[in-house]
Protein backbone atom coordinates (compact mmCIF):
# COMPACT_ATOMS: atom_id res chain seq x y z
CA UNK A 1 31.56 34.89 -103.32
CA UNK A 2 30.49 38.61 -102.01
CA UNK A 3 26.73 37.78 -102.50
CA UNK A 4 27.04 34.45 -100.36
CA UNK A 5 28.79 36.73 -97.69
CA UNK A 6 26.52 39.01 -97.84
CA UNK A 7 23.27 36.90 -98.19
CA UNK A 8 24.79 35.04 -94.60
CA UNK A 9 25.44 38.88 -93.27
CA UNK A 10 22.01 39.50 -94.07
CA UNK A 11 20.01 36.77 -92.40
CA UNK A 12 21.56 37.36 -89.34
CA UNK A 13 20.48 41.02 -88.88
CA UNK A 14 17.40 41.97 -87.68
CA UNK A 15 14.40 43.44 -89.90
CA UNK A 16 14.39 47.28 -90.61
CA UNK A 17 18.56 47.21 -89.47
CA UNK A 18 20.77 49.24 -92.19
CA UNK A 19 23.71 47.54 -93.44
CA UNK A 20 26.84 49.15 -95.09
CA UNK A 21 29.51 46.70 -97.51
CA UNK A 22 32.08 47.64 -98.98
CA UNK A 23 33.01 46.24 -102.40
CA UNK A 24 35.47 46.10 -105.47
CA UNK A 25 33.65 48.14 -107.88
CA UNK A 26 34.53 45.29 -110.46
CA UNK A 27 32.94 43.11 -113.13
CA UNK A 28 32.52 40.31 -110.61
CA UNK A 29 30.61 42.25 -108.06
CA UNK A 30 28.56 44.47 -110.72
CA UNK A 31 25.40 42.35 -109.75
CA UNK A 32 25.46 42.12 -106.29
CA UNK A 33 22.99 45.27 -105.55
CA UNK A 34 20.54 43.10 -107.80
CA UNK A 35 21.14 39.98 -106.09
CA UNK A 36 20.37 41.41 -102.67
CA UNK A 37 17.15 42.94 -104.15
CA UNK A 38 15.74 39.33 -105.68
CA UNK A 39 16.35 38.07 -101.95
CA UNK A 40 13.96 40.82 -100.57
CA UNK A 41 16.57 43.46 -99.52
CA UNK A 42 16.12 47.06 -100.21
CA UNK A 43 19.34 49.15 -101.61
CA UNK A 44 19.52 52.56 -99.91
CA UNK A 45 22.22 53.50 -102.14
CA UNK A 46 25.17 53.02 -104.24
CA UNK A 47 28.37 55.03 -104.03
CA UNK A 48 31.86 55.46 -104.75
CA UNK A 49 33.67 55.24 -101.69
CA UNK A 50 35.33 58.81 -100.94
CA UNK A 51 38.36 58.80 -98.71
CA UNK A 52 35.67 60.81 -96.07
CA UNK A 53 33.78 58.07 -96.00
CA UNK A 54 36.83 55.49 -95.70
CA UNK A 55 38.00 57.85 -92.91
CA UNK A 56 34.60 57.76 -90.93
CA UNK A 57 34.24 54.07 -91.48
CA UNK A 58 37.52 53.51 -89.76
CA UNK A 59 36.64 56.19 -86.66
CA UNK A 60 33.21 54.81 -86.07
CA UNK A 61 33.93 51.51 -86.24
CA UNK A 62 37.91 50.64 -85.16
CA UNK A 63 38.14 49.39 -88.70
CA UNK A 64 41.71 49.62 -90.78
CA UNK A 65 40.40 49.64 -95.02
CA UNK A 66 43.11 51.51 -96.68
CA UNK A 67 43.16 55.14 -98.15
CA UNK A 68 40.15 55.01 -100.56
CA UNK A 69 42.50 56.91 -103.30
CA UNK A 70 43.86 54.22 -105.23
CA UNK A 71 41.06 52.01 -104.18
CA UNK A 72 37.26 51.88 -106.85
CA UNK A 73 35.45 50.53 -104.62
CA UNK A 74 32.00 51.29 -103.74
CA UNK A 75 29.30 51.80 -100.23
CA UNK A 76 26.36 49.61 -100.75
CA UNK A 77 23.71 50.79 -98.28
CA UNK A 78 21.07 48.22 -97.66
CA UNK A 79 17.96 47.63 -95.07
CA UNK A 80 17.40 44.05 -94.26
CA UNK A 81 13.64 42.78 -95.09
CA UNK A 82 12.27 39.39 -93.17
């Protein structure tokens, strides 16, 4: 489900735009990164999401995701390619 999400995310932004997800660092999400590659996507990088990064996620953006600390989740950092 959080490559058909993100494959609809995708096509909507313009070429060259950088786009940040945040996902369950889980089994079922393990081959996302590849998945958005195949479909002509470039991954920036991969990370574990720190609580900084929660934190400036939240203040840049309104956004409420929870205190990173119990969370293992990771920052996917992708340009979109047309």
């Amino acid at each position: 489900m959080a490559f058909i999400k993100a494959k609809l995310y995708l096509d909507a932004q313009p070429a060259d735009q950088i786009v940040e997800f945040i996902v369950d660092d889980g089994e079922a999400n393990e081959p996302l990164p590849r998945s958005i590659q195949k479909i002509g996507h470039q991954i920036l990088s991969i990370k574990p999401c720190s609580e900084e990064i929660i934190s400036e996620i939240n203040s840049s953006h309104n956004s409420k995701i929870p205190n990173a600390a119990h969370l293992n989740v990771l920052l996917i950092k992708v340009q979109v390619k047309k």
